[in-house]
PDB file of N, CA and C in Angstrom:
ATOM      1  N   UNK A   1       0.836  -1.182   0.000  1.00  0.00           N
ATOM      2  CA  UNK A   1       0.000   0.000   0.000  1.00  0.00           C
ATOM      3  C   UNK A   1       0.881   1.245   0.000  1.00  0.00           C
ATOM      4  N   UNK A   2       0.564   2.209  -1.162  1.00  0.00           N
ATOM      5  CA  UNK A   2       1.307   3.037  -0.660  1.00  0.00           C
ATOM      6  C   UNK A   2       0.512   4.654   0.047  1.00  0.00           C
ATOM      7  N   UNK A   3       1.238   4.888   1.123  1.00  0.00           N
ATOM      8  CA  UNK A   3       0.771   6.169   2.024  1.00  0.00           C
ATOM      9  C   UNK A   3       0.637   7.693   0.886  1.00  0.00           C
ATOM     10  N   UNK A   4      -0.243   8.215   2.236  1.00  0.00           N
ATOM     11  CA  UNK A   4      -0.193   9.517   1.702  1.00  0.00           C
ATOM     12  C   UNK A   4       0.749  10.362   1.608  1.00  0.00           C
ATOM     13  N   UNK A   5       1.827  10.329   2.504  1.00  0.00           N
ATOM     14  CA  UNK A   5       3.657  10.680   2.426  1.00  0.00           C
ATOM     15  C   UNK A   5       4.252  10.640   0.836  1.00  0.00           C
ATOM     16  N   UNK A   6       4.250   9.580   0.901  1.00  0.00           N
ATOM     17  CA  UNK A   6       4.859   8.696  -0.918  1.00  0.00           C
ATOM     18  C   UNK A   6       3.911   9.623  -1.858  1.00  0.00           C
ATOM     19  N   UNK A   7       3.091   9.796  -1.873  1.00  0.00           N
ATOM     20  CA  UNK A   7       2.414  10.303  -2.987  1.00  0.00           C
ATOM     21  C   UNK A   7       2.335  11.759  -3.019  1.00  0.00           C
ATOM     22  N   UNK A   8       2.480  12.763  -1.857  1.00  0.00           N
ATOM     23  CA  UNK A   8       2.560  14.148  -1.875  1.00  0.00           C
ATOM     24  C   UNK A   8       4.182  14.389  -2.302  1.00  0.00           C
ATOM     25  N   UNK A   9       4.773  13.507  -2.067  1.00  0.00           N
ATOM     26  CA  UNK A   9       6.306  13.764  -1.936  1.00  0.00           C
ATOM     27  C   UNK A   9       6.623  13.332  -3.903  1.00  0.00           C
ATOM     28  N   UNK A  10       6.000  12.329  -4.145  1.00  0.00           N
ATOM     29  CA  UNK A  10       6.062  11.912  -5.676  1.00  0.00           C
ATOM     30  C   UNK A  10       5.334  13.149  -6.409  1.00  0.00           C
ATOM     31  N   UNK A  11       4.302  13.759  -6.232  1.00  0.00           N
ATOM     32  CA  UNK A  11       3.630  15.121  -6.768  1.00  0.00           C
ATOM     33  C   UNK A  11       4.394  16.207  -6.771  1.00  0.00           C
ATOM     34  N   UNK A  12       4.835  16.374  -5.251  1.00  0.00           N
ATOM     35  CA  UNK A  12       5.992  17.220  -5.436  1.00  0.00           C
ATOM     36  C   UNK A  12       7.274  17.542  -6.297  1.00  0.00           C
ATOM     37  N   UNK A  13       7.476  16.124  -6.586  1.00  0.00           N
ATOM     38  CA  UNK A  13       8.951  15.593  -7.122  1.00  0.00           C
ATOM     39  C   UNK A  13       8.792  16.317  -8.802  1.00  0.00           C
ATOM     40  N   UNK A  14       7.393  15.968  -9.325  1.00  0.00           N
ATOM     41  CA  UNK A  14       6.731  16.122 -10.811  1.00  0.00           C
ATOM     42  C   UNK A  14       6.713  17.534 -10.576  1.00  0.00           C
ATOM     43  N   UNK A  15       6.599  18.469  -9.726  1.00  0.00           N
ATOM     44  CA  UNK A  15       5.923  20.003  -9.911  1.00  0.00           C
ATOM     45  C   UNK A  15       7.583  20.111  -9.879  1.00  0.00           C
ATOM     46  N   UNK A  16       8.443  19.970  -9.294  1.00  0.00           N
ATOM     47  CA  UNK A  16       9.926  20.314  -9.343  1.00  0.00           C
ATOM     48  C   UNK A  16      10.701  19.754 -10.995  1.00  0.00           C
ATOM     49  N   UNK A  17      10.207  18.775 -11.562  1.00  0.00           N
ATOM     50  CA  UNK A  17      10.713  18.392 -12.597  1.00  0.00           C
ATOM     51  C   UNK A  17      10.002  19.156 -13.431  1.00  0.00           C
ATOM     52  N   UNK A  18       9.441  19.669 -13.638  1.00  0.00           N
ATOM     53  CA  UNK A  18       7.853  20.508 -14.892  1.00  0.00           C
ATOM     54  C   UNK A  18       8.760  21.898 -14.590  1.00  0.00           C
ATOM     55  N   UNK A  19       9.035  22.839 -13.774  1.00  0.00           N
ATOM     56  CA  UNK A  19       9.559  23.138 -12.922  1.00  0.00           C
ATOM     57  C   UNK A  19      11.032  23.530 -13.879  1.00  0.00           C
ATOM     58  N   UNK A  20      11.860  22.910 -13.632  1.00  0.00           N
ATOM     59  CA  UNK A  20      12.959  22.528 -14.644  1.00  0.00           C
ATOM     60  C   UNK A  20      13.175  22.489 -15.715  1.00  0.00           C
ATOM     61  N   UNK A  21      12.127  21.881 -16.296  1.00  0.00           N
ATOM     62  CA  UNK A  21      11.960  21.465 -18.001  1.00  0.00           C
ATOM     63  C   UNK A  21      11.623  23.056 -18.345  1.00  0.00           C
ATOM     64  N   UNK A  22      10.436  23.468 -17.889  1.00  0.00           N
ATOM     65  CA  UNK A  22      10.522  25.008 -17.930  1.00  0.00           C
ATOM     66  C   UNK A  22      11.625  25.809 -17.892  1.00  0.00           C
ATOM     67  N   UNK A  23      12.218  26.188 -16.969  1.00  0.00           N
ATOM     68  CA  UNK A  23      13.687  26.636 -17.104  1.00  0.00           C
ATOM     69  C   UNK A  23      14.697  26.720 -18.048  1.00  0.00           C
ATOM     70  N   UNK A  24      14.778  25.088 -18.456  1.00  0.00           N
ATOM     71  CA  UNK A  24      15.594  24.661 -19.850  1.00  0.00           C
ATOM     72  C   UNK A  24      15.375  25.291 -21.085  1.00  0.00           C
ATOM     73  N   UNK A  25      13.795  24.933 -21.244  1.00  0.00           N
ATOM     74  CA  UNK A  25      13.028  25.622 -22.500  1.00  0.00           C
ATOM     75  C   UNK A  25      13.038  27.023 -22.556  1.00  0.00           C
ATOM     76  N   UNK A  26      13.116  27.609 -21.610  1.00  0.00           N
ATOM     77  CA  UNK A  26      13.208  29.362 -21.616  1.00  0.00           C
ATOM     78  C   UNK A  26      14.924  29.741 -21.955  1.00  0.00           C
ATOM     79  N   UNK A  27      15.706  28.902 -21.060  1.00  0.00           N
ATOM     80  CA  UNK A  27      17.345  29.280 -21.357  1.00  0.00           C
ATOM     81  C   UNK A  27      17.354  28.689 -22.786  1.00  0.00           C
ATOM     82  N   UNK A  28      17.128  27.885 -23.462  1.00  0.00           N
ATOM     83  CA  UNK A  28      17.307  27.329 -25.041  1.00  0.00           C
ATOM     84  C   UNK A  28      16.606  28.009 -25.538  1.00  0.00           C
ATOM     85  N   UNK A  29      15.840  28.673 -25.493  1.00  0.00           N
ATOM     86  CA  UNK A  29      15.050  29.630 -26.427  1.00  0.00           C
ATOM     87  C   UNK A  29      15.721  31.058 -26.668  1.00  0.00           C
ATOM     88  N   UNK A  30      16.390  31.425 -25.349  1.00  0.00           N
ATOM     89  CA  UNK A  30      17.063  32.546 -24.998  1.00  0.00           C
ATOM     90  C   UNK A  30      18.413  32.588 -25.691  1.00  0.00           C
ATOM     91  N   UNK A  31      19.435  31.063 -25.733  1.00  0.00           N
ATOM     92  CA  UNK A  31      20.317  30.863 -26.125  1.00  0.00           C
ATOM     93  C   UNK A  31      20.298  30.751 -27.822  1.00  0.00           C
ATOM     94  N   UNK A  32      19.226  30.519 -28.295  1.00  0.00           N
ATOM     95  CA  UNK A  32      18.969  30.430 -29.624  1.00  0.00           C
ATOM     96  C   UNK A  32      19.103  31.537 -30.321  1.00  0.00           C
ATOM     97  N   UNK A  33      18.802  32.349 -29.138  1.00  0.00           N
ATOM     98  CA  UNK A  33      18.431  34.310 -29.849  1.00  0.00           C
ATOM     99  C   UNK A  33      19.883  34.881 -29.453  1.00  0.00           C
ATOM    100  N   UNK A  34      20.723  34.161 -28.870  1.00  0.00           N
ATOM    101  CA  UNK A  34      22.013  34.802 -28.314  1.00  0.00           C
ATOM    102  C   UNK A  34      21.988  35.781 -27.368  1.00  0.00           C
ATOM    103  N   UNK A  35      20.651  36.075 -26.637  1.00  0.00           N
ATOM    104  CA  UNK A  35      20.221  36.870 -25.605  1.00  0.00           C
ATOM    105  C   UNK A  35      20.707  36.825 -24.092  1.00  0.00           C
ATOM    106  N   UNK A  36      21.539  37.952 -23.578  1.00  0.00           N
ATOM    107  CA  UNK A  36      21.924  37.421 -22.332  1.00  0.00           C
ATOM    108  C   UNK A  36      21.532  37.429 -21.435  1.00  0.00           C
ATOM    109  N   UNK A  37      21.614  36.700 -20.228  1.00  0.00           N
ATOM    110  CA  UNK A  37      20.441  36.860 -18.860  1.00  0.00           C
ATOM    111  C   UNK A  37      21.063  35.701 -17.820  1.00  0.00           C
ATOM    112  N   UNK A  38      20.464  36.022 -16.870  1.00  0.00           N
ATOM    113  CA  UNK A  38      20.922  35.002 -15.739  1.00  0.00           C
ATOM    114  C   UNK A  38      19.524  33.977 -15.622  1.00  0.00           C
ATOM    115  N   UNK A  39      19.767  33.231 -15.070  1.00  0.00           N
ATOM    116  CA  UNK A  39      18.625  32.321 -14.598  1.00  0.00           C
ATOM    117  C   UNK A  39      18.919  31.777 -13.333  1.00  0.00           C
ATOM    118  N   UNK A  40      17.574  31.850 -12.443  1.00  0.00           N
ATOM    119  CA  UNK A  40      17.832  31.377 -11.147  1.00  0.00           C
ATOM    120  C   UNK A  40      16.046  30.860 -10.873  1.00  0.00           C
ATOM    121  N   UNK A  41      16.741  29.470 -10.966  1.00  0.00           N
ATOM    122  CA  UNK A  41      15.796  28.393  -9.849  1.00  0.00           C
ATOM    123  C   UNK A  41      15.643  28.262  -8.790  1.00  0.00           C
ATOM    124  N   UNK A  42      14.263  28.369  -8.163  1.00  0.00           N
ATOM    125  CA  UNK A  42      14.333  29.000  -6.480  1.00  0.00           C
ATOM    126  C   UNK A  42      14.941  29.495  -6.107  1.00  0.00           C
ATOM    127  N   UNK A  43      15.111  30.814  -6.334  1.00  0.00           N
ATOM    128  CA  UNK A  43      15.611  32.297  -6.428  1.00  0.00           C
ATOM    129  C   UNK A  43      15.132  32.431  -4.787  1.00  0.00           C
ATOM    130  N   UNK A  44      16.313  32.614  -3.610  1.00  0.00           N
ATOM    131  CA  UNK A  44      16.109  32.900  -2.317  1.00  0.00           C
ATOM    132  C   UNK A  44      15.816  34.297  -2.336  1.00  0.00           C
ATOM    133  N   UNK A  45      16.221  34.619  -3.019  1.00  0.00           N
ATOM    134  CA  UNK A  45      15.605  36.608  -2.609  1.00  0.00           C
ATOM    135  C   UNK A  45      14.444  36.774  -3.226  1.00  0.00           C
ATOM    136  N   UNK A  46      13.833  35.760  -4.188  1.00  0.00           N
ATOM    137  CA  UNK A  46      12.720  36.269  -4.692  1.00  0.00           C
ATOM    138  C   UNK A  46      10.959  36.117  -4.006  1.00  0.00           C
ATOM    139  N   UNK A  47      11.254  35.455  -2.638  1.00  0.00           N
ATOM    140  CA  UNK A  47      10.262  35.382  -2.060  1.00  0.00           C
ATOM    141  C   UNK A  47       9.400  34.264  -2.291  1.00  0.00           C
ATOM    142  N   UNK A  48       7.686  34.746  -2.821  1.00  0.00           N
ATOM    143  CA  UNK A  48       6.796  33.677  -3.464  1.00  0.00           C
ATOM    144  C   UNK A  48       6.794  34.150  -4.618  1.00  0.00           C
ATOM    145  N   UNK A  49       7.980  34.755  -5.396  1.00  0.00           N
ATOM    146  CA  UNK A  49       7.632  34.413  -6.643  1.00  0.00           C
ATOM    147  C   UNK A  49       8.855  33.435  -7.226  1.00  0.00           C
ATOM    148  N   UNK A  50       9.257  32.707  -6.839  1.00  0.00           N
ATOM    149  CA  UNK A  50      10.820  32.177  -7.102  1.00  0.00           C
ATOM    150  C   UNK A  50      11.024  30.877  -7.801  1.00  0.00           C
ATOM    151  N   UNK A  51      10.249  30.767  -8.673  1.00  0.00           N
ATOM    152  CA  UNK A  51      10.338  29.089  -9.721  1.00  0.00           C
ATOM    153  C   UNK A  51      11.316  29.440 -10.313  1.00  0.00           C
ATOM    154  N   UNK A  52      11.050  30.243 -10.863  1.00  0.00           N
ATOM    155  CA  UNK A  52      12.441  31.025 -11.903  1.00  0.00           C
ATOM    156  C   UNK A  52      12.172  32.535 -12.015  1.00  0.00           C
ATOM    157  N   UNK A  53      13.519  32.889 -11.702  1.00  0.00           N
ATOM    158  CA  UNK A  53      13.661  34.410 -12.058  1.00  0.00           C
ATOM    159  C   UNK A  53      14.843  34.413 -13.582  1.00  0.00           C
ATOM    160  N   UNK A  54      14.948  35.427 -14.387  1.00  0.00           N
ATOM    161  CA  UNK A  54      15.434  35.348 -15.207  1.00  0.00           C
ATOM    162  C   UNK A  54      15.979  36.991 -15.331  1.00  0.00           C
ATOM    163  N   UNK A  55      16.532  37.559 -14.936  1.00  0.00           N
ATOM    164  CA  UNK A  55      17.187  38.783 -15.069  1.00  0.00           C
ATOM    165  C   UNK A  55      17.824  39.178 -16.430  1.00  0.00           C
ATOM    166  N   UNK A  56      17.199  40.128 -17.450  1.00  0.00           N
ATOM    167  CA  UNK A  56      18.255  40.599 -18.545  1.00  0.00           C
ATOM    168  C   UNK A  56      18.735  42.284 -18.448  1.00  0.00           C
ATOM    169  N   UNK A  57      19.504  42.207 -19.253  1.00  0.00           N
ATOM    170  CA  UNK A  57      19.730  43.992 -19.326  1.00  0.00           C
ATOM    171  C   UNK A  57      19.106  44.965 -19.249  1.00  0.00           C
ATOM    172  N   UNK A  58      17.449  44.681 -19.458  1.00  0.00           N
ATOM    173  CA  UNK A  58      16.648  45.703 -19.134  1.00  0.00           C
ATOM    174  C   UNK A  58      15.620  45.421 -18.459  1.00  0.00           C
ATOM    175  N   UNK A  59      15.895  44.242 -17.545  1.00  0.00           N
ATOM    176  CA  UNK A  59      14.454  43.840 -16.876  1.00  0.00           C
ATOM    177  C   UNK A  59      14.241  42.581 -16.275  1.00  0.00           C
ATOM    178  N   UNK A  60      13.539  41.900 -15.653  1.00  0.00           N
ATOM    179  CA  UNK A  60      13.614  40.886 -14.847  1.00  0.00           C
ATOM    180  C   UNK A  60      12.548  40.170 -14.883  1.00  0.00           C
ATOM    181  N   UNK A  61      12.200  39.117 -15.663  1.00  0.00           N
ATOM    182  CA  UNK A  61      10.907  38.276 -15.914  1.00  0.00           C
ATOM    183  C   UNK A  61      10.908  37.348 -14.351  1.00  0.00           C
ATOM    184  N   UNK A  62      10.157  36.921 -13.894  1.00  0.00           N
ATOM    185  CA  UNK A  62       9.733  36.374 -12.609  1.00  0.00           C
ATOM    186  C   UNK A  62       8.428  35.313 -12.834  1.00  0.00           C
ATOM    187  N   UNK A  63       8.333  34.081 -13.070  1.00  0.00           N
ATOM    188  CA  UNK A  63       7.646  32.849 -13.233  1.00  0.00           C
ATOM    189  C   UNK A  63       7.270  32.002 -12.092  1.00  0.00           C
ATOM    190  N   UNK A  64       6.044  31.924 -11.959  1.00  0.00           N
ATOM    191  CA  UNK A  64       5.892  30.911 -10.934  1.00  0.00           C
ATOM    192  C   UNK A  64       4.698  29.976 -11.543  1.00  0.00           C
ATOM    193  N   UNK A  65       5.536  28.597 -11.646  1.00  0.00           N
ATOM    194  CA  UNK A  65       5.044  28.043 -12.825  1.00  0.00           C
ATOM    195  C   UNK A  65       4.400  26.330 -11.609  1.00  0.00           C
ATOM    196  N   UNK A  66       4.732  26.488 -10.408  1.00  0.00           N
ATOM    197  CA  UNK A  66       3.952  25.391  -9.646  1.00  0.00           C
ATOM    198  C   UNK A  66       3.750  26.293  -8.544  1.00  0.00           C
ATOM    199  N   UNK A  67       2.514  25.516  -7.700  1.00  0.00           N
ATOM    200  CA  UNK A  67       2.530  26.131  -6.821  1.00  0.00           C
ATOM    201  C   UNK A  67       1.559  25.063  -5.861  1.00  0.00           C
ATOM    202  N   UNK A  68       1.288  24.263  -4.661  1.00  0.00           N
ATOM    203  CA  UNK A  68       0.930  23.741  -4.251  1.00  0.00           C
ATOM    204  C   UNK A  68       0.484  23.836  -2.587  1.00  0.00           C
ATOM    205  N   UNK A  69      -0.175  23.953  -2.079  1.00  0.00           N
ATOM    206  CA  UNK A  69      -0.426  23.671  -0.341  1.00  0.00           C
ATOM    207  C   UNK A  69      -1.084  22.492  -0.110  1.00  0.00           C
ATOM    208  N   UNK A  70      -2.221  22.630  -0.244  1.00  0.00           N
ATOM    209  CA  UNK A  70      -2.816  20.883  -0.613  1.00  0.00           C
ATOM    210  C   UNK A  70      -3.899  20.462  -1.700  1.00  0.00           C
ATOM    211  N   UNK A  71      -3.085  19.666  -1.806  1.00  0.00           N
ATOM    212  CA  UNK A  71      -3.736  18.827  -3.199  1.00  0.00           C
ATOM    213  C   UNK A  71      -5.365  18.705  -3.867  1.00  0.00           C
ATOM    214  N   UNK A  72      -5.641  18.628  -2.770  1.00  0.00           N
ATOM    215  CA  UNK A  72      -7.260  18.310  -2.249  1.00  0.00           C
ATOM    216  C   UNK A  72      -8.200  19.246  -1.972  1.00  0.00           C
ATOM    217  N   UNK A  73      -7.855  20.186  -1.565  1.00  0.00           N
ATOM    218  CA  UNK A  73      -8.239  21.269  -0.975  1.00  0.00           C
ATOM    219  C   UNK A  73      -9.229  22.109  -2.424  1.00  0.00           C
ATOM    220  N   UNK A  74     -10.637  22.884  -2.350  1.00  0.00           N
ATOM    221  CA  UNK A  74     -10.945  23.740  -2.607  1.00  0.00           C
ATOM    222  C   UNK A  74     -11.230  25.062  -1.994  1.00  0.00           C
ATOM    223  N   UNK A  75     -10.808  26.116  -2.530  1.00  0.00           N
ATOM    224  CA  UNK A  75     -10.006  26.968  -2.604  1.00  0.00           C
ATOM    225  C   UNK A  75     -11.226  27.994  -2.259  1.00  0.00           C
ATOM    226  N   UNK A  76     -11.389  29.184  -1.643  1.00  0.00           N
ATOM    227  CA  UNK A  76     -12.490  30.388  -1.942  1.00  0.00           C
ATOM    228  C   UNK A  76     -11.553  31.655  -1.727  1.00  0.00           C
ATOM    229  N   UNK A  77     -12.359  32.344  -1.848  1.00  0.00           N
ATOM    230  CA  UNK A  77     -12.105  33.582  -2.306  1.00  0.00           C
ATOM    231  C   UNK A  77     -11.260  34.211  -0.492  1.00  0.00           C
ATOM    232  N   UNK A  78     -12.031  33.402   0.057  1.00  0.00           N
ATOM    233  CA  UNK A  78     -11.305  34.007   1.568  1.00  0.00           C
ATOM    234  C   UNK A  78     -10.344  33.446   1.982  1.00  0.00           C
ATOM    235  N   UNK A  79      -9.810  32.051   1.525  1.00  0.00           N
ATOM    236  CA  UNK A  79      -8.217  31.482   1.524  1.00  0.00           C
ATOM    237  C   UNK A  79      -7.404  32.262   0.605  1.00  0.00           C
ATOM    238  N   UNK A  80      -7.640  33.207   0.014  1.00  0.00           N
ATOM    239  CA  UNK A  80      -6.739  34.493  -0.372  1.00  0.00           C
ATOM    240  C   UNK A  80      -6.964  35.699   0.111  1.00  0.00           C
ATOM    241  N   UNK A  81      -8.023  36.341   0.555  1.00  0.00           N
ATOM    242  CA  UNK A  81      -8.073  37.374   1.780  1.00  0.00           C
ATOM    243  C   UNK A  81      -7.542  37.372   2.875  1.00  0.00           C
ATOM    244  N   UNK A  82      -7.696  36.362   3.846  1.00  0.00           N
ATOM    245  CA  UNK A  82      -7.554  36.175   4.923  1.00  0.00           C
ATOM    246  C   UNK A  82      -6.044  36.249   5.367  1.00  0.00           C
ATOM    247  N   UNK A  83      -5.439  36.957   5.938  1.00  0.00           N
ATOM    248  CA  UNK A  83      -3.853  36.964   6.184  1.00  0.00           C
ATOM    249  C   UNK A  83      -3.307  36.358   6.648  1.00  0.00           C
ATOM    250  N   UNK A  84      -3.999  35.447   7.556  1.00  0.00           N
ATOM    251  CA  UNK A  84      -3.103  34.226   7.820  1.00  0.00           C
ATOM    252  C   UNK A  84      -2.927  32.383   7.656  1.00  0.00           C
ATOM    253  N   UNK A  85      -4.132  32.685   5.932  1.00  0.00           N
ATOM    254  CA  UNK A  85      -3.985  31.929   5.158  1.00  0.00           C
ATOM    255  C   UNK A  85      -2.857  31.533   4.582  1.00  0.00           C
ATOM    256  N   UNK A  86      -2.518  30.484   3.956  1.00  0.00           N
ATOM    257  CA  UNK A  86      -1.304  29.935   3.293  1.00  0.00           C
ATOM    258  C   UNK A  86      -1.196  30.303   1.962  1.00  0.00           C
ATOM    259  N   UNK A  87      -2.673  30.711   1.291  1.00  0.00           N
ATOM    260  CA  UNK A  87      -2.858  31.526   0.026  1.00  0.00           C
ATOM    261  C   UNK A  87      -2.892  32.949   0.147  1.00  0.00           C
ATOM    262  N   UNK A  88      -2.870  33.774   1.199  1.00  0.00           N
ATOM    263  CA  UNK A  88      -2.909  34.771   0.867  1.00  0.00           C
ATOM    264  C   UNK A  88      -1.656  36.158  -0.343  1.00  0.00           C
ATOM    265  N   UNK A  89      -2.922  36.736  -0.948  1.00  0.00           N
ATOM    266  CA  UNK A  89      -2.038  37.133  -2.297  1.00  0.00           C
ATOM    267  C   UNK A  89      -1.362  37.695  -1.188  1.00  0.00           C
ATOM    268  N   UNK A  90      -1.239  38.977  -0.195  1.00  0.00           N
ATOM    269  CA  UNK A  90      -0.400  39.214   0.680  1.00  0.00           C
ATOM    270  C   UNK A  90       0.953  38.787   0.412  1.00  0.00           C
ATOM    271  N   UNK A  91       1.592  37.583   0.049  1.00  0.00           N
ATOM    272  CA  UNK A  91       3.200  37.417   0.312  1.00  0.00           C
ATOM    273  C   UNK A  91       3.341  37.019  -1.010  1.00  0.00           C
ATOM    274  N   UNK A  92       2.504  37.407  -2.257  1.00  0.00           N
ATOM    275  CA  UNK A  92       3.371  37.285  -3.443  1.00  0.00           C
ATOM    276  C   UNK A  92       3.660  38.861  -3.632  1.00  0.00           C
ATOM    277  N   UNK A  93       2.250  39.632  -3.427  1.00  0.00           N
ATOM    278  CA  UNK A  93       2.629  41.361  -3.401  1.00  0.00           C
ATOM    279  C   UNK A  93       3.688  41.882  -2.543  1.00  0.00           C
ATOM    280  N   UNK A  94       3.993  41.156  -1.525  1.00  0.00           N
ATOM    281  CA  UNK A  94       5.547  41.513  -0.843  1.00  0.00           C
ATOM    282  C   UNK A  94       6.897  40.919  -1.916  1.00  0.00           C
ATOM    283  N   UNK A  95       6.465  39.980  -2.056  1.00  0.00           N
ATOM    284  CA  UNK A  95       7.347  39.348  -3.541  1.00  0.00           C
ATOM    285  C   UNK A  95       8.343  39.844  -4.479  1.00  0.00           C
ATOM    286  N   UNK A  96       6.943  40.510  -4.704  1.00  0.00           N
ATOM    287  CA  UNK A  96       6.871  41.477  -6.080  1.00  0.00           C
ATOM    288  C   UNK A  96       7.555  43.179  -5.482  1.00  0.00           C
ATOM    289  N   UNK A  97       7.679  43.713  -4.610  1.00  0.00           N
ATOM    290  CA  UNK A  97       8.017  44.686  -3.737  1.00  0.00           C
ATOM    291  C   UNK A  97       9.059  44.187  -3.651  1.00  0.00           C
ATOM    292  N   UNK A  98       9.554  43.387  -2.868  1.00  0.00           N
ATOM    293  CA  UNK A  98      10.986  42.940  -2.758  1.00  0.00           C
ATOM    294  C   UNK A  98      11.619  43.011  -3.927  1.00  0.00           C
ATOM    295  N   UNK A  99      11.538  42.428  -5.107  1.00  0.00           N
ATOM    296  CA  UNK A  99      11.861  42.216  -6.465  1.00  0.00           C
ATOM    297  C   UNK A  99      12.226  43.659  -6.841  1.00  0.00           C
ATOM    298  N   UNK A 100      11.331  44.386  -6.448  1.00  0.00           N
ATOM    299  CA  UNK A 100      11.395  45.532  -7.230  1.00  0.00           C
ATOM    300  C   UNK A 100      12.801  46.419  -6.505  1.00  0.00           C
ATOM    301  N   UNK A 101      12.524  46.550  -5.611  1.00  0.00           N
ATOM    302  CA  UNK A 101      13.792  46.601  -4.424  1.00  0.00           C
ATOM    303  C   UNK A 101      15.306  46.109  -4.556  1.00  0.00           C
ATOM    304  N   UNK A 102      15.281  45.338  -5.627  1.00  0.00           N
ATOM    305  CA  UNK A 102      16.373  44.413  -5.843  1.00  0.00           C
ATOM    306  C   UNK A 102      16.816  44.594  -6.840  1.00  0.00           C
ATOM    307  N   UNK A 103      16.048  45.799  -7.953  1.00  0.00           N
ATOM    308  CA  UNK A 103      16.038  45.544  -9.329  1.00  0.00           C
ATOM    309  C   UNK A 103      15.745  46.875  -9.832  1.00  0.00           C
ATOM    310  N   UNK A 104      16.133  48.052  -9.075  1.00  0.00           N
ATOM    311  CA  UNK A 104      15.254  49.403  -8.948  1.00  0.00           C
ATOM    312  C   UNK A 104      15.381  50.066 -10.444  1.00  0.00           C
ATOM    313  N   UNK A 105      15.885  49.557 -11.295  1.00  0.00           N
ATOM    314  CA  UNK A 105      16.267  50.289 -12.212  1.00  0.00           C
ATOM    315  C   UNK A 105      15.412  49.552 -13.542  1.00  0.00           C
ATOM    316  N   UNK A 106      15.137  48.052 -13.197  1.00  0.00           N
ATOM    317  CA  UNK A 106      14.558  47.545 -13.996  1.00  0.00           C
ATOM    318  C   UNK A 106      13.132  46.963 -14.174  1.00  0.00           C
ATOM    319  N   UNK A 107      12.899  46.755 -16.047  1.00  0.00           N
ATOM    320  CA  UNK A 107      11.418  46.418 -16.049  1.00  0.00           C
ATOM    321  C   UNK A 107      11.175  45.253 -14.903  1.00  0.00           C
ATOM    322  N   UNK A 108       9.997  45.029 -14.345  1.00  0.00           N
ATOM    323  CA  UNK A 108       9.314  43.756 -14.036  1.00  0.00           C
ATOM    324  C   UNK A 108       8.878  43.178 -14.265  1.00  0.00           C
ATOM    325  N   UNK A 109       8.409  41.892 -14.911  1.00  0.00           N
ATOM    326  CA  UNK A 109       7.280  41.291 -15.143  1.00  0.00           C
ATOM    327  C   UNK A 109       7.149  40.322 -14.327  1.00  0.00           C
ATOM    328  N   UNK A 110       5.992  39.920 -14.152  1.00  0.00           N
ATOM    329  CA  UNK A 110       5.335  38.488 -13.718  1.00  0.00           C
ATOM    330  C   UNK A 110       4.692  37.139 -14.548  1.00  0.00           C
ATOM    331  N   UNK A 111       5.393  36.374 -14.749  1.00  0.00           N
ATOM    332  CA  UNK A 111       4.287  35.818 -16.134  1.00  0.00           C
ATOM    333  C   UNK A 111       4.041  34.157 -14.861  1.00  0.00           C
ATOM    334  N   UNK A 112       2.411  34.569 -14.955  1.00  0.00           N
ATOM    335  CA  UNK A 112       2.290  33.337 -13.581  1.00  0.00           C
ATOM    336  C   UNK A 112       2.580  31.707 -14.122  1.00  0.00           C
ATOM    337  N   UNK A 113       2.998  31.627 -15.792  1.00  0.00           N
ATOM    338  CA  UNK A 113       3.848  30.270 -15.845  1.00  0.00           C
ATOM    339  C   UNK A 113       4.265  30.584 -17.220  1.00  0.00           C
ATOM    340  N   UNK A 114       5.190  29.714 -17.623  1.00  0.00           N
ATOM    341  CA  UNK A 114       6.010  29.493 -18.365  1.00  0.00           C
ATOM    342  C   UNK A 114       5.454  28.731 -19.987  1.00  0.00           C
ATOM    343  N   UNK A 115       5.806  28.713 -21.468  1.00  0.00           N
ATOM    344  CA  UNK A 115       4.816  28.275 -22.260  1.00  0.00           C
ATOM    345  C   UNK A 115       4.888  26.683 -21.764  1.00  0.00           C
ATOM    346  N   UNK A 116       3.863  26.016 -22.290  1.00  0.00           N
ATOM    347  CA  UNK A 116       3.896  24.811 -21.990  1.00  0.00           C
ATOM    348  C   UNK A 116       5.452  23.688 -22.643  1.00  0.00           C
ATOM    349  N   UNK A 117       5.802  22.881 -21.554  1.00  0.00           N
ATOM    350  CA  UNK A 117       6.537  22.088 -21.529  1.00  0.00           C
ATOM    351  C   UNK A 117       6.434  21.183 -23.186  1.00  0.00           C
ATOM    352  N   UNK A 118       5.051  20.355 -22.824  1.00  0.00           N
ATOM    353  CA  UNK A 118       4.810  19.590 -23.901  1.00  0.00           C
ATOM    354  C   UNK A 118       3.646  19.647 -24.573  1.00  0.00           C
ATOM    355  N   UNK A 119       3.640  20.508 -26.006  1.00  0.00           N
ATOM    356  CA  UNK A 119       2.223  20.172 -26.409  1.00  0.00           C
ATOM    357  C   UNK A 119       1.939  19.121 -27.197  1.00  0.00           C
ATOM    358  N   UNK A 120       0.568  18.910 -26.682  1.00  0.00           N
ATOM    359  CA  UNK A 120       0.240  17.692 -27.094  1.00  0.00           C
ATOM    360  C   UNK A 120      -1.346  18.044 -28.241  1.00  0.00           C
TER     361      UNK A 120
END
């Protein structure tokens, strides 16, 4: 039998690999154009926005391309109001403030995911 441990931890494992593949596909796309930029996977300064940050010469794209608390769970409008929810928008808008703080000179964006991995 396998537990509920094994299987949040295997979900997890897939949102970290999707995660990655994203990353790749954005730096090979970037590298194709000869475009320069940094890339950073779980970016510690970037708060809740930190799947990938991608910094170029004039600006700083910011992706958050998984995002999980529980699996199961449906969601309302007050598990993002509420401030001491685990969804509250609250600590991506600090995020995004921080970012900006870090980057004072440059564009921002947010793109809340990345193009798709695999189309099918």
């Amino acid at each position: 039998m396998v537990s509920d441990k094994s299987k949040r931890g295997s979900s997890r494992r897939k949102g970290d690999e999707y995660q990655d593949l994203a990353a790749l596909r954005l730096a090979l796309e970037l590298y194709i154009r000869h475009q320069e930029y940094q890339l950073f996977i779980n970016h510690k300064k970037a708060g809740s926005l930190d799947d990938i940050v991608m910094d170029f010469n004039d600006g700083v794209d910011a992706y958050q391309v998984k995002y999980a608390v529980n699996p199961n769970k449906v969601y309302t409008l007050d598990d993002f109001t509420y401030l001491k929810s685990k969804v509250h928008f609250k600590k991506f808008s600090d995020s995004w403030l921080s970012l900006k703080q870090q980057y004072p000179s440059k564009r921002l964006r947010y793109q809340p995911s990345a193009k798709p991995v695999i189309s099918l």
